[in-house]
C-alpha atoms as a PDB file:
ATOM      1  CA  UNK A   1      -6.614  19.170   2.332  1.00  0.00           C
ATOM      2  CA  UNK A   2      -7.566  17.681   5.845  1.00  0.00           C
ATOM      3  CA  UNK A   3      -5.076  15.532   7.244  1.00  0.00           C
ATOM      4  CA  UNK A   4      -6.466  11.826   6.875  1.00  0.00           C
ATOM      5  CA  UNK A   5      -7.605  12.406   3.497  1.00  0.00           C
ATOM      6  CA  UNK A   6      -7.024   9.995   0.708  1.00  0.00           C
ATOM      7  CA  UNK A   7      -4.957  11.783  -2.235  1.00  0.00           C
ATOM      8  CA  UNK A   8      -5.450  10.374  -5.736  1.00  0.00           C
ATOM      9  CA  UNK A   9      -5.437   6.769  -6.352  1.00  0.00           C
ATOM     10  CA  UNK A  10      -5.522   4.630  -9.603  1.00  0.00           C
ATOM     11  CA  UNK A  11      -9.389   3.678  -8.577  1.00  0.00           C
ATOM     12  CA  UNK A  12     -12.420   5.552  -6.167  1.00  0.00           C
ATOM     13  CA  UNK A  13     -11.971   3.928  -2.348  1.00  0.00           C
ATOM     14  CA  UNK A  14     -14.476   1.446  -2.102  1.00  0.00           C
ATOM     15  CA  UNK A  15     -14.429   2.116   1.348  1.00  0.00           C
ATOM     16  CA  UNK A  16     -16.080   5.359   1.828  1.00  0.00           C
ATOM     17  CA  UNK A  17     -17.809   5.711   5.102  1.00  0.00           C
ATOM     18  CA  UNK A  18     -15.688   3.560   6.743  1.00  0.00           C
ATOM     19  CA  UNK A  19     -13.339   5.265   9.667  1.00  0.00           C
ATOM     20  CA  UNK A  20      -9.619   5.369   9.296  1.00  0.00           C
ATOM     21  CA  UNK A  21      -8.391   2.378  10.702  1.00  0.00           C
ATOM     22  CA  UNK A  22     -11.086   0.102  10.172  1.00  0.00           C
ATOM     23  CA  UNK A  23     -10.119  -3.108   8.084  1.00  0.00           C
ATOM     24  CA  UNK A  24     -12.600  -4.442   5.420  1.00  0.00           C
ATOM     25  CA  UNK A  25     -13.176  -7.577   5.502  1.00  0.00           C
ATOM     26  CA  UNK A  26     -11.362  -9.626   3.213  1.00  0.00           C
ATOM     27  CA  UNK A  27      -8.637  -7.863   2.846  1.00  0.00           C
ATOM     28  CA  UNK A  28      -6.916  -8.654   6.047  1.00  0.00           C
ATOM     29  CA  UNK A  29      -3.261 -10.158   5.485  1.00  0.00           C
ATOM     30  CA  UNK A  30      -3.721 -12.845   8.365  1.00  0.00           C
ATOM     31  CA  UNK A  31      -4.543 -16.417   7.825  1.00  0.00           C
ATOM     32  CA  UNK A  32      -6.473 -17.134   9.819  1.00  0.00           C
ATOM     33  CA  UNK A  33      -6.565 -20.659  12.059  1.00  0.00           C
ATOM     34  CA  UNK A  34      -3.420 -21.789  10.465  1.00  0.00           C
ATOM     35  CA  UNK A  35      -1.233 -18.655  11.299  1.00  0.00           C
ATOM     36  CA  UNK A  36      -2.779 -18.611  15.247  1.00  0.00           C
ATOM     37  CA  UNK A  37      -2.235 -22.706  15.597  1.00  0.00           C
ATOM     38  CA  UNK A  38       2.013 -21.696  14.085  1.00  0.00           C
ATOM     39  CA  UNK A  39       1.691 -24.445  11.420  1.00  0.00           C
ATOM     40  CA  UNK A  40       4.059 -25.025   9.025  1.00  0.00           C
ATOM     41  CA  UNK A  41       1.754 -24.011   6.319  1.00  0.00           C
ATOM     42  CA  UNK A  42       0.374 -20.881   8.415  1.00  0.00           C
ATOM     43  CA  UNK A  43       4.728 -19.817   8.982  1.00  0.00           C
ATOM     44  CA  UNK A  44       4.587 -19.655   5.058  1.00  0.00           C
ATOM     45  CA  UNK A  45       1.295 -18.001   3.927  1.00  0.00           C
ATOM     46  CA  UNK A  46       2.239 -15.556   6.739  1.00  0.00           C
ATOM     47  CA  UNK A  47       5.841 -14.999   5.773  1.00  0.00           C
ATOM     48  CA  UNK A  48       4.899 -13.414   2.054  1.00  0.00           C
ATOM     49  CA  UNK A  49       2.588 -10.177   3.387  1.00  0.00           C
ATOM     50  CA  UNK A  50       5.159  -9.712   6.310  1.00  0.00           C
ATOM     51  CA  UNK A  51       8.250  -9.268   3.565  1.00  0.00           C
ATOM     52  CA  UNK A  52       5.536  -7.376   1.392  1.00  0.00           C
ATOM     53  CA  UNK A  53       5.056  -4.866   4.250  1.00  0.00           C
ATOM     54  CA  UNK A  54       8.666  -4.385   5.447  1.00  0.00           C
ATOM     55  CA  UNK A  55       9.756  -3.973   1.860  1.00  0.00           C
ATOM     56  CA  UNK A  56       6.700  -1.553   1.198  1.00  0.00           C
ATOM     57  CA  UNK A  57       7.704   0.508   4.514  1.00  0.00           C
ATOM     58  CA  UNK A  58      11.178   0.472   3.330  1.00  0.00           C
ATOM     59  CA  UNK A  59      10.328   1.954   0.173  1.00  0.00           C
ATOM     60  CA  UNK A  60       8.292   4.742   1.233  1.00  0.00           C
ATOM     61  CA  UNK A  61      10.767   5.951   3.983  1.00  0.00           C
ATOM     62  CA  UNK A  62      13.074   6.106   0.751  1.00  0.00           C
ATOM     63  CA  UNK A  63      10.775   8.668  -0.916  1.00  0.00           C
ATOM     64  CA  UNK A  64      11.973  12.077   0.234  1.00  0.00           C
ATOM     65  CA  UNK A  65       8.770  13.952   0.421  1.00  0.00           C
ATOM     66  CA  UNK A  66       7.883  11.720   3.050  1.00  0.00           C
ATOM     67  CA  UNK A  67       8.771  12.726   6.493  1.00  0.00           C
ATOM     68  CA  UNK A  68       8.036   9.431   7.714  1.00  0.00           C
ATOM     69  CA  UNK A  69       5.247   6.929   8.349  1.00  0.00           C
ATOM     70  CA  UNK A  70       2.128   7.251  10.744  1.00  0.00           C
ATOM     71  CA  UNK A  71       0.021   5.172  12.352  1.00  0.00           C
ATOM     72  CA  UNK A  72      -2.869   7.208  12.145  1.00  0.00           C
ATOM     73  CA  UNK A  73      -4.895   9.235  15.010  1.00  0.00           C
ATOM     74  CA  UNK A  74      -4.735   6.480  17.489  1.00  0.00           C
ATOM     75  CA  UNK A  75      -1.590   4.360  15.842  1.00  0.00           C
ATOM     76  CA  UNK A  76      -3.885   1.652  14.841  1.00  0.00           C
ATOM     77  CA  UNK A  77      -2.693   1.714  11.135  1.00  0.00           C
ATOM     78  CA  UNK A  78      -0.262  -0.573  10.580  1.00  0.00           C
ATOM     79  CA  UNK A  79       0.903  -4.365   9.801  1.00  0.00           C
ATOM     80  CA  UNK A  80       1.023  -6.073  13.334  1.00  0.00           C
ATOM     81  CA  UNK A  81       3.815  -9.192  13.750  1.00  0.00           C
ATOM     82  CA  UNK A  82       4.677 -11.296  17.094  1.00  0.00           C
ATOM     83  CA  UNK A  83       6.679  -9.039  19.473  1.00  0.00           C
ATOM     84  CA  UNK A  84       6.825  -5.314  16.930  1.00  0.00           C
ATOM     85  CA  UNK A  85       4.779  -3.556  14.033  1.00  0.00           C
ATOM     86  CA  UNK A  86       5.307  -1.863  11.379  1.00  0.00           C
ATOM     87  CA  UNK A  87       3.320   1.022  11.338  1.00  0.00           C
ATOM     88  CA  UNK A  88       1.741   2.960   8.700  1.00  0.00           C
ATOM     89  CA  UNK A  89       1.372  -0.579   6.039  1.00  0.00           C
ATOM     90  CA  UNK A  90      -1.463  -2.353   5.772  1.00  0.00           C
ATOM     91  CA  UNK A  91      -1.004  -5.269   2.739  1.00  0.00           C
ATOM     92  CA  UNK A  92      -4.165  -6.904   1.794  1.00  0.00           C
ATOM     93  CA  UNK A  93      -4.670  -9.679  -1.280  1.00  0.00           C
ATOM     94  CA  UNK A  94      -6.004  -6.297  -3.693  1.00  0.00           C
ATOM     95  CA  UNK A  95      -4.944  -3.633  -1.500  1.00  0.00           C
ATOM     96  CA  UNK A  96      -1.866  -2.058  -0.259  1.00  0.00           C
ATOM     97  CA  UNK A  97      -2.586   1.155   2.217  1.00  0.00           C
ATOM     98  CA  UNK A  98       0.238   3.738   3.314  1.00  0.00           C
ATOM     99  CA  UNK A  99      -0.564   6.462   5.826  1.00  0.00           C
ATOM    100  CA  UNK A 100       2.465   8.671   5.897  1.00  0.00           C
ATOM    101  CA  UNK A 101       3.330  12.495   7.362  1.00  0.00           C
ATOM    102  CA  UNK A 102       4.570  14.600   4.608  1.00  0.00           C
ATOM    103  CA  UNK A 103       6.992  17.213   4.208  1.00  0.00           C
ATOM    104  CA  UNK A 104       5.687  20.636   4.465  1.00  0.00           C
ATOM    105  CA  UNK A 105       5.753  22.547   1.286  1.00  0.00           C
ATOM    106  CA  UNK A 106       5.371  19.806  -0.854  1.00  0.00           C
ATOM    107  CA  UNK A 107       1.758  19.778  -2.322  1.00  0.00           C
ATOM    108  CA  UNK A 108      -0.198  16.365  -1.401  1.00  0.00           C
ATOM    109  CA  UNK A 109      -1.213  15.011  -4.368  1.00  0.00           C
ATOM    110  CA  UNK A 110       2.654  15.332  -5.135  1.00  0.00           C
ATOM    111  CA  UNK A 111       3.727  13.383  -2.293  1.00  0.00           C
ATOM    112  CA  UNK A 112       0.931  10.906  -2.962  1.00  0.00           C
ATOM    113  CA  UNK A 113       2.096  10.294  -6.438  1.00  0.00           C
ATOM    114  CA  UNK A 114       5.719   9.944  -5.547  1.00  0.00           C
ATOM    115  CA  UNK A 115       5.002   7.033  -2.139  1.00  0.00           C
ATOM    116  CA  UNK A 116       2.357   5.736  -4.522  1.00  0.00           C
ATOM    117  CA  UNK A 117       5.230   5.187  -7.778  1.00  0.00           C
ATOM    118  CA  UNK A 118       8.089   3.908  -4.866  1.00  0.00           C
ATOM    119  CA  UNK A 119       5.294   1.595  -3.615  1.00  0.00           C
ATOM    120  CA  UNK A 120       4.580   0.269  -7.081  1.00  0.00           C
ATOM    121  CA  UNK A 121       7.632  -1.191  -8.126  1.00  0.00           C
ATOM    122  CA  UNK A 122       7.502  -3.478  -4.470  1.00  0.00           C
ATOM    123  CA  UNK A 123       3.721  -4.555  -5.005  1.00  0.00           C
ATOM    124  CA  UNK A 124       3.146  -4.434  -8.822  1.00  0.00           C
ATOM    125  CA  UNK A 125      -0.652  -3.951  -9.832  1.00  0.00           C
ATOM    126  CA  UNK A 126      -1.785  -3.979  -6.565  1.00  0.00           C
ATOM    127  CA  UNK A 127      -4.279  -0.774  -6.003  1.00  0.00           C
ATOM    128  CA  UNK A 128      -1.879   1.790  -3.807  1.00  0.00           C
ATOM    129  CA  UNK A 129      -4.171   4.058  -1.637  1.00  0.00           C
ATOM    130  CA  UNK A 130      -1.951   6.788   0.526  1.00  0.00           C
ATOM    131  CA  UNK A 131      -3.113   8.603   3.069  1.00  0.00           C
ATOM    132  CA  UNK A 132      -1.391  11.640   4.226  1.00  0.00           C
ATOM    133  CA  UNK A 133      -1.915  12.060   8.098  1.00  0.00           C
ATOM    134  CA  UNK A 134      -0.119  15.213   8.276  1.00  0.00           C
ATOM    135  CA  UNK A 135       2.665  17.510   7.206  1.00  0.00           C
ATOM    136  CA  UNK A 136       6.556  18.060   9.304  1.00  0.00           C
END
């Protein structure tokens, strides 16, 4: 498999033709005016996908067939906070996306299934896609 292919996935990426990285609209984990003016109300609908993300990125770090996670070609993959990142996580209102490096040896759609089942008890019935940028 080529590295930056989708493995698996509980439903067909609704994406295709779109380049790794890109973000679809409407499923961007910002919020918009309130979060850039630092409103009360923006600090709290911001607060929820930033916990989502560092709890999803702590969960597939867990999952030992996962060497650990990338931020794509050109590190543009990732959930992006005031002052650090957290690469690799991208949380949107439908869909949660993990790129991750593998460990060599392991077949993909094995270490797909296993960051896909850690990343499912964090989200719940959230789609999980996983792409595996390469193998270490």
């Amino acid at each position: 498999m080529h590295p930056g292919t989708r493995a698996g996935g509980s439903a067909p990426a609704a994406d295709s033709g779109r380049a790794t990285g890109a973000t679809v609209a409407g499923e961007d984990s910002r919020d918009g005016a309130a979060a850039r003016a630092g409103t009360e109300a923006g600090q709290s609908a911001e607060a929820g996908p930033v916990m989502e993300a560092e709890r999803v990125a702590a969960a597939v770090r867990a999952v030992p067939l996962v060497a650990d996670l990338s931020g794509g070609p050109f590190g543009g993959v990732g959930t992006y906070l005031r002052g650090r990142r957290i690469p690799g996580v991208r949380v949107g209102p439908r869909v949660v996306e993990v790129h991750v490096t593998g460990r060599y040896g392991h077949p993909v759609a094995e270490i797909a299934g296993a960051v896909r089942a850690a990343v499912a008890l964090v989200t719940g019935d959230q789609r999980i896609d996983v792409v595996i940028e390469d193998l270490a």
